[in-house]
PDB file of N, CA and C in Angstrom:
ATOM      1  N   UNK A   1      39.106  26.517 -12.616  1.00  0.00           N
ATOM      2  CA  UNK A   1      38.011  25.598 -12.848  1.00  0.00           C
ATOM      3  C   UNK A   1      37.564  25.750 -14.301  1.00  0.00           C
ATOM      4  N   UNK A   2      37.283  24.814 -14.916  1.00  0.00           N
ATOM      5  CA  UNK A   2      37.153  24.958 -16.541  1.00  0.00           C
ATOM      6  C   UNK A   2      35.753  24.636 -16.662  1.00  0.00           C
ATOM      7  N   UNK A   3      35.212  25.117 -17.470  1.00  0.00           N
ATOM      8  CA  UNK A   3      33.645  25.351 -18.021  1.00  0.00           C
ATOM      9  C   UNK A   3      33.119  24.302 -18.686  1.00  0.00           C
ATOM     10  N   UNK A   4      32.334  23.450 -18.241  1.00  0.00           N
ATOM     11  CA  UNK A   4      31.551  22.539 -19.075  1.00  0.00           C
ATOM     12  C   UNK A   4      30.465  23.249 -19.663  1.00  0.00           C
ATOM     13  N   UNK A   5      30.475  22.834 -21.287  1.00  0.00           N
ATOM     14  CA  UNK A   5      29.083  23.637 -21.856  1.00  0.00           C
ATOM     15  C   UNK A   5      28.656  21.807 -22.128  1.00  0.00           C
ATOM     16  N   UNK A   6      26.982  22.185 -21.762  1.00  0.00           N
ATOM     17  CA  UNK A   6      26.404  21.127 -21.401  1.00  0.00           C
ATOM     18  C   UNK A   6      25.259  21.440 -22.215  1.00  0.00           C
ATOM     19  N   UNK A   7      24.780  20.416 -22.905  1.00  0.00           N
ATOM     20  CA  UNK A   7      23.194  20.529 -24.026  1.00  0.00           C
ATOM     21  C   UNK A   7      22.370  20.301 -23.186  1.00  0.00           C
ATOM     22  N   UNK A   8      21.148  21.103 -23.544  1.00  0.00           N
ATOM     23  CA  UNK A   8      19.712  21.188 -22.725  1.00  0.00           C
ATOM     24  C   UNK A   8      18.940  19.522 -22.819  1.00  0.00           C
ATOM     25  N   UNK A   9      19.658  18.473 -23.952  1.00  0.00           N
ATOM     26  CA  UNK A   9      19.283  16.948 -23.842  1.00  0.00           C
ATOM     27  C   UNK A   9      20.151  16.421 -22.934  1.00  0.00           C
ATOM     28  N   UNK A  10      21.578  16.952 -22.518  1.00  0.00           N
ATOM     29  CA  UNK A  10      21.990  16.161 -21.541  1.00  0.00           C
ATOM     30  C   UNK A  10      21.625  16.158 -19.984  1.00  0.00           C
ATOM     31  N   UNK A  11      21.298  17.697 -19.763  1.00  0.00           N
ATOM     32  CA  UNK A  11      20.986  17.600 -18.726  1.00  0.00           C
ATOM     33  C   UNK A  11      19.514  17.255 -18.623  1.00  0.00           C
ATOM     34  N   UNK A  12      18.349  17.095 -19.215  1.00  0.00           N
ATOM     35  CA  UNK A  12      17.456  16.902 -19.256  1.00  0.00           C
ATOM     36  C   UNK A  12      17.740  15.268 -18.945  1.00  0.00           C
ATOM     37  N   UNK A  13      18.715  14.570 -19.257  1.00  0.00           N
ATOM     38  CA  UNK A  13      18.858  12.748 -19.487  1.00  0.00           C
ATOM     39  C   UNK A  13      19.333  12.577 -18.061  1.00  0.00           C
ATOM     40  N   UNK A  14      19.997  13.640 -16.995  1.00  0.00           N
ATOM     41  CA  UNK A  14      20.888  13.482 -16.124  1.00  0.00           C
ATOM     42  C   UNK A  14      19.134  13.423 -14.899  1.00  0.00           C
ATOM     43  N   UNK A  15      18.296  14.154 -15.256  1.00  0.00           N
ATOM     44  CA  UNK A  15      17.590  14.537 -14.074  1.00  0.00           C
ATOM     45  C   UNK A  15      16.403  13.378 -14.120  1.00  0.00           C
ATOM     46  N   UNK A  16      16.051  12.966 -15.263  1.00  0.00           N
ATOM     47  CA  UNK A  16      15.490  11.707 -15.437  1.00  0.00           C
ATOM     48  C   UNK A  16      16.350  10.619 -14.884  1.00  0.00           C
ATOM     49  N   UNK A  17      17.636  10.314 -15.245  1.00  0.00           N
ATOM     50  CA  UNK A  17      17.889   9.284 -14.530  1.00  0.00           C
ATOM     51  C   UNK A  17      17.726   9.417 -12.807  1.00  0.00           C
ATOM     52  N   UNK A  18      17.636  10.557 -12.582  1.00  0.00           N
ATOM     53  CA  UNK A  18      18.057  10.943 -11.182  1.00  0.00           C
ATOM     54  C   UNK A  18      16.138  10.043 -10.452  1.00  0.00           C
ATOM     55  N   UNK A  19      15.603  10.761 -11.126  1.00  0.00           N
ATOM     56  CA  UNK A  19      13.881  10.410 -10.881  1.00  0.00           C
ATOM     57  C   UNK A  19      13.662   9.524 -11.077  1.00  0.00           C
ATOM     58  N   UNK A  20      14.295   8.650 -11.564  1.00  0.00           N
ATOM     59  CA  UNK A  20      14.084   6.974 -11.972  1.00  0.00           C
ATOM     60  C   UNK A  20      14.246   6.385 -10.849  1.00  0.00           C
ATOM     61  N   UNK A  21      15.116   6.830  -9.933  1.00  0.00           N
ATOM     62  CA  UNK A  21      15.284   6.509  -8.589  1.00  0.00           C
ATOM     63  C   UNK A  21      13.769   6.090  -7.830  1.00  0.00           C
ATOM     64  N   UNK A  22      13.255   6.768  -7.851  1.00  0.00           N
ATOM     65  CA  UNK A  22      12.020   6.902  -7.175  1.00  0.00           C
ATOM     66  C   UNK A  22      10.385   5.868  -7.786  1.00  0.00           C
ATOM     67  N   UNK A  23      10.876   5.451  -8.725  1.00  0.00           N
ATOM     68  CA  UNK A  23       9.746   4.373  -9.466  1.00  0.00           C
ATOM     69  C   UNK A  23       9.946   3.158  -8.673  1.00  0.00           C
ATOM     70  N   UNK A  24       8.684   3.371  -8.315  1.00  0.00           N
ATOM     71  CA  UNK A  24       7.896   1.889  -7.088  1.00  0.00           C
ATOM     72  C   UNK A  24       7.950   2.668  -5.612  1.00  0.00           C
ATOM     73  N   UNK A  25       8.437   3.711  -5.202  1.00  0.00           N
ATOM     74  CA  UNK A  25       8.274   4.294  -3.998  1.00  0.00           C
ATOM     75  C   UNK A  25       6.939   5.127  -4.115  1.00  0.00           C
ATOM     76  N   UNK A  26       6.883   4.711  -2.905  1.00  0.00           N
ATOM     77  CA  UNK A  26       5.204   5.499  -2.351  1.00  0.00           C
ATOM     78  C   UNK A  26       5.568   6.482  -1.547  1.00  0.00           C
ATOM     79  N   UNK A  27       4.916   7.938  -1.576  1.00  0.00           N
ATOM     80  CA  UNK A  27       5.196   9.268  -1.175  1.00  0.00           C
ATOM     81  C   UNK A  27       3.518   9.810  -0.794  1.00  0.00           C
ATOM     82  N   UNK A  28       3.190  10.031   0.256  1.00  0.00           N
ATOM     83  CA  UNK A  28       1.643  10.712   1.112  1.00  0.00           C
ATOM     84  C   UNK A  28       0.625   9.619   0.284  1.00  0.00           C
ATOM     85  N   UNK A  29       0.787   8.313  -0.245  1.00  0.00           N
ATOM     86  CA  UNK A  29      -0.432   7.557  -0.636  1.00  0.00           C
ATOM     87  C   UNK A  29      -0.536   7.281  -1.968  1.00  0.00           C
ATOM     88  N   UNK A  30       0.580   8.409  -2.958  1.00  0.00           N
ATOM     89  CA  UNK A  30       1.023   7.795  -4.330  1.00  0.00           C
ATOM     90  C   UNK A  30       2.089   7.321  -4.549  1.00  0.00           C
ATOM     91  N   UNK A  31       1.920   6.334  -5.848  1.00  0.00           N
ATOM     92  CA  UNK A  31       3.211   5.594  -6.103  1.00  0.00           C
ATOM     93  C   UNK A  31       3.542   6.266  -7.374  1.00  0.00           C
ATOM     94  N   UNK A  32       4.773   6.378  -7.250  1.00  0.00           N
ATOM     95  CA  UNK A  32       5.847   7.201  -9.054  1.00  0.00           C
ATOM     96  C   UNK A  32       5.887   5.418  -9.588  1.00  0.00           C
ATOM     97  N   UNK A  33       5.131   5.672 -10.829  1.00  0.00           N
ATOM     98  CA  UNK A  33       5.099   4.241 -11.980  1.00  0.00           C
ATOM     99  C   UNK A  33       6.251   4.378 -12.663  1.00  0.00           C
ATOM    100  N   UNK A  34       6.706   5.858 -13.194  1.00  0.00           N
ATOM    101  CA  UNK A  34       7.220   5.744 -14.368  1.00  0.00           C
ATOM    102  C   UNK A  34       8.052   6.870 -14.646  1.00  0.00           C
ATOM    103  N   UNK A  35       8.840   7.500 -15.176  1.00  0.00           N
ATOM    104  CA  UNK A  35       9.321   9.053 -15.658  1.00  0.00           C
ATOM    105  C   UNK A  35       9.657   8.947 -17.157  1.00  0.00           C
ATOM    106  N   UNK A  36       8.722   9.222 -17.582  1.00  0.00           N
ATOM    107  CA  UNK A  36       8.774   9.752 -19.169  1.00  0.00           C
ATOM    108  C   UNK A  36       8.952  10.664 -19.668  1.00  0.00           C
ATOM    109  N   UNK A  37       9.989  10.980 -20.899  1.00  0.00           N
ATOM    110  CA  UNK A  37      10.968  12.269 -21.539  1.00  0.00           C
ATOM    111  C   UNK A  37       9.742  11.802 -22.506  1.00  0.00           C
ATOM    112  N   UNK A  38       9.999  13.798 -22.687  1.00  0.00           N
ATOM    113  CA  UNK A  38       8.906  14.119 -23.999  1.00  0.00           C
ATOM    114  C   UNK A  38       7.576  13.589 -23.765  1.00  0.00           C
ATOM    115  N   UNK A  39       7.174  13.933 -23.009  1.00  0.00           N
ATOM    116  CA  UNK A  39       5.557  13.155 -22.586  1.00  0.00           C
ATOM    117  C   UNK A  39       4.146  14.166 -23.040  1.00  0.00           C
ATOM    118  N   UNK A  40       3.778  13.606 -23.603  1.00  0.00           N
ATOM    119  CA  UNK A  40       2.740  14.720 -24.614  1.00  0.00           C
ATOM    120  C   UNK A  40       1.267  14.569 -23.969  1.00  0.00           C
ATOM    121  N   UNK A  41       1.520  12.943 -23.805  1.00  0.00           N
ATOM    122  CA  UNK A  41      -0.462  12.534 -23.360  1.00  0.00           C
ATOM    123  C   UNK A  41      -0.691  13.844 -22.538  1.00  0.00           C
ATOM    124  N   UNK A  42      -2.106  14.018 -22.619  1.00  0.00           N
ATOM    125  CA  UNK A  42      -3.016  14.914 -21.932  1.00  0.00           C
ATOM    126  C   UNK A  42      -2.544  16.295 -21.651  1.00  0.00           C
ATOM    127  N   UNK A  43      -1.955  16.970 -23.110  1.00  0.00           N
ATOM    128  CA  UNK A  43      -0.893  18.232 -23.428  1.00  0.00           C
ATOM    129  C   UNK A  43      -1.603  18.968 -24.409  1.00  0.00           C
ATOM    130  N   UNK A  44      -2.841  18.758 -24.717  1.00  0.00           N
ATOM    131  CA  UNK A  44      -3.089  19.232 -25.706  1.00  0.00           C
ATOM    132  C   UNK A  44      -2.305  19.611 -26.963  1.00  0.00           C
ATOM    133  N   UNK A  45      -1.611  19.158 -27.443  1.00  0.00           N
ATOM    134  CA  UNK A  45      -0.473  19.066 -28.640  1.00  0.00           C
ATOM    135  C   UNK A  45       0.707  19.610 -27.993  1.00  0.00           C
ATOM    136  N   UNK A  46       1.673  20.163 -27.002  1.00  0.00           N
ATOM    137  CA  UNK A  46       2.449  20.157 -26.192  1.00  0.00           C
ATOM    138  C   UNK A  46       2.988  18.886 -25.865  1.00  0.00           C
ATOM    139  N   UNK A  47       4.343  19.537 -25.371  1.00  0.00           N
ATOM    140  CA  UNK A  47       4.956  18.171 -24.715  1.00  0.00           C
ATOM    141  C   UNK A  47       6.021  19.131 -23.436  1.00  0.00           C
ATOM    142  N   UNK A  48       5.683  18.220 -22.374  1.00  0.00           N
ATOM    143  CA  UNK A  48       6.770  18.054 -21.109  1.00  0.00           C
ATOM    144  C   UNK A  48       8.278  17.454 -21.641  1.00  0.00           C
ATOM    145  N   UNK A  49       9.257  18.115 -21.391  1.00  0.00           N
ATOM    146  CA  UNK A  49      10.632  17.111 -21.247  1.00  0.00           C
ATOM    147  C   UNK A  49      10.940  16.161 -20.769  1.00  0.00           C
ATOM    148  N   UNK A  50      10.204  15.875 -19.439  1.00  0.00           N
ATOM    149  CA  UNK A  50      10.017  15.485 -18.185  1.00  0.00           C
ATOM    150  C   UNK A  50       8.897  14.432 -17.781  1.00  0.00           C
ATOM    151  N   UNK A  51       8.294  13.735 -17.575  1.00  0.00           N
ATOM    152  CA  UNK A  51       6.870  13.697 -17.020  1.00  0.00           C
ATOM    153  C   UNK A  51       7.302  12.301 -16.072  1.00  0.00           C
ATOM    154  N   UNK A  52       6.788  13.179 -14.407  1.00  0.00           N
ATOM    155  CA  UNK A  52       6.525  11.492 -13.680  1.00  0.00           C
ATOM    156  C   UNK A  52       5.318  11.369 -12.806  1.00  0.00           C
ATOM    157  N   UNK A  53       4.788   9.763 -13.492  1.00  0.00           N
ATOM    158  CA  UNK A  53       3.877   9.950 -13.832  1.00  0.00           C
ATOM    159  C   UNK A  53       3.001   9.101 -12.196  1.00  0.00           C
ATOM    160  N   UNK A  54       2.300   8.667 -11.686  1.00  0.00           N
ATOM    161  CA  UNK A  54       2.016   8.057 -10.572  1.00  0.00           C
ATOM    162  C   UNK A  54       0.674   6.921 -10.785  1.00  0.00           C
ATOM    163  N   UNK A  55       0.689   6.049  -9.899  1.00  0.00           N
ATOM    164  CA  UNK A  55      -0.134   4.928 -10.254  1.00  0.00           C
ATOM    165  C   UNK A  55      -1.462   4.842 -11.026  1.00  0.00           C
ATOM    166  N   UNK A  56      -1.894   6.006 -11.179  1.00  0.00           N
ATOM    167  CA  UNK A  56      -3.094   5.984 -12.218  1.00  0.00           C
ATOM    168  C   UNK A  56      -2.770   6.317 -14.038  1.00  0.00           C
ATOM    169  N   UNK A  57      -1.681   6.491 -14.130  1.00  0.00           N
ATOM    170  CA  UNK A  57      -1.075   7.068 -15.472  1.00  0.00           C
ATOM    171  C   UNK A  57      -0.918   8.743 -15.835  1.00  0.00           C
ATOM    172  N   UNK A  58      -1.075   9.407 -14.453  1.00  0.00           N
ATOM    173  CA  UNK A  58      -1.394  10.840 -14.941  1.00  0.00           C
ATOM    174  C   UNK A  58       0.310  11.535 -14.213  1.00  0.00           C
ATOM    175  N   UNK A  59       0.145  12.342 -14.902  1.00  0.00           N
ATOM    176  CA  UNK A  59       1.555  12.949 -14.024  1.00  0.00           C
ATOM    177  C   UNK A  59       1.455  13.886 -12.631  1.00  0.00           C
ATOM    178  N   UNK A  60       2.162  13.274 -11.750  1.00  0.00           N
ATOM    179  CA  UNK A  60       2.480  14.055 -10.795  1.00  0.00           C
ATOM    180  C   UNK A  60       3.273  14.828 -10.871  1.00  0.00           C
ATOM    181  N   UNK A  61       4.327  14.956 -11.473  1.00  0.00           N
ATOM    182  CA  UNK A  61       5.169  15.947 -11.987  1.00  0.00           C
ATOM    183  C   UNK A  61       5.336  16.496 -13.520  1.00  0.00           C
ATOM    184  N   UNK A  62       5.544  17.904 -13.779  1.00  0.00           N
ATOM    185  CA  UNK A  62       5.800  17.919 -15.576  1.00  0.00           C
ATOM    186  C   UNK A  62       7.085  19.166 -15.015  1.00  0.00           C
ATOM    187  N   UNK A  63       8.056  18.764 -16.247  1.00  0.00           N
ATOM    188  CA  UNK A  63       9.520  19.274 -15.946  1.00  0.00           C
ATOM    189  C   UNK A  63       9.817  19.786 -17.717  1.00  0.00           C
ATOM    190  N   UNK A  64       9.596  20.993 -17.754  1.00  0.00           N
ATOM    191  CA  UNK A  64      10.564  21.779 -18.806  1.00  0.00           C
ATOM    192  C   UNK A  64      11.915  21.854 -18.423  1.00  0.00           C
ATOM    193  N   UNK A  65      13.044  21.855 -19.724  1.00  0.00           N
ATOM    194  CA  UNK A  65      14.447  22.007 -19.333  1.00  0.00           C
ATOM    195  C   UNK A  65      14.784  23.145 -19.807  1.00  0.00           C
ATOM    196  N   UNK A  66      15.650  23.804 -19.410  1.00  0.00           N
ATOM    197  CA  UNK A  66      16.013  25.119 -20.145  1.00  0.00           C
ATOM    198  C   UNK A  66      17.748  25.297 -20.582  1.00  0.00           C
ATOM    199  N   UNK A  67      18.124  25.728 -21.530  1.00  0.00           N
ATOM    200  CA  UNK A  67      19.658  25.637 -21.526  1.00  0.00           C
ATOM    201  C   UNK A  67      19.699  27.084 -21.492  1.00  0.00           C
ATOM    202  N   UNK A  68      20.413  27.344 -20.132  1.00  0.00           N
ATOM    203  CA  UNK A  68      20.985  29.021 -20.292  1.00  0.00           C
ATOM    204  C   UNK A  68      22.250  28.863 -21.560  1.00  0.00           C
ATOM    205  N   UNK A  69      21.649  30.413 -21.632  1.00  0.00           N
ATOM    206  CA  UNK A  69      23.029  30.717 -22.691  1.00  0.00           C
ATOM    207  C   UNK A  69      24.313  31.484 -21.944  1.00  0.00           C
TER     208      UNK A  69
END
């Protein structure tokens, strides 16, 4: 089996598309609006890799990526 070395932007692009899935589905009474890479709002100068976000604009989820070495 041969080794894929994979960048911490690709897989970060692979798991967003994956969550994109889920924009307009409703889950216990919220709806996922959106999944935004690099999402800073309300980070105090920080940023998420990740952010999905639910019908009021706030995130229900925040997703750091990590690339093992």
């Amino acid at each position: 089996m041969s080794r894929v070395i994979r960048r911490e932007i690709d897989v970060e692009e692979r798991i967003a598309e994956i969550l994109k899935r889920f924009v307009g589905k409703r889950f216990n009474g919220v709806t996922v609006t959106e999944v935004a890479r690099q999402y800073d709002r309300e980070l105090e100068g920080r940023k998420a890799d990740i952010a999905v976000l639910k019908d009021d604009s706030k995130p229900l989820l925040l997703i750091e990526t990590k690339k093992k070495y």
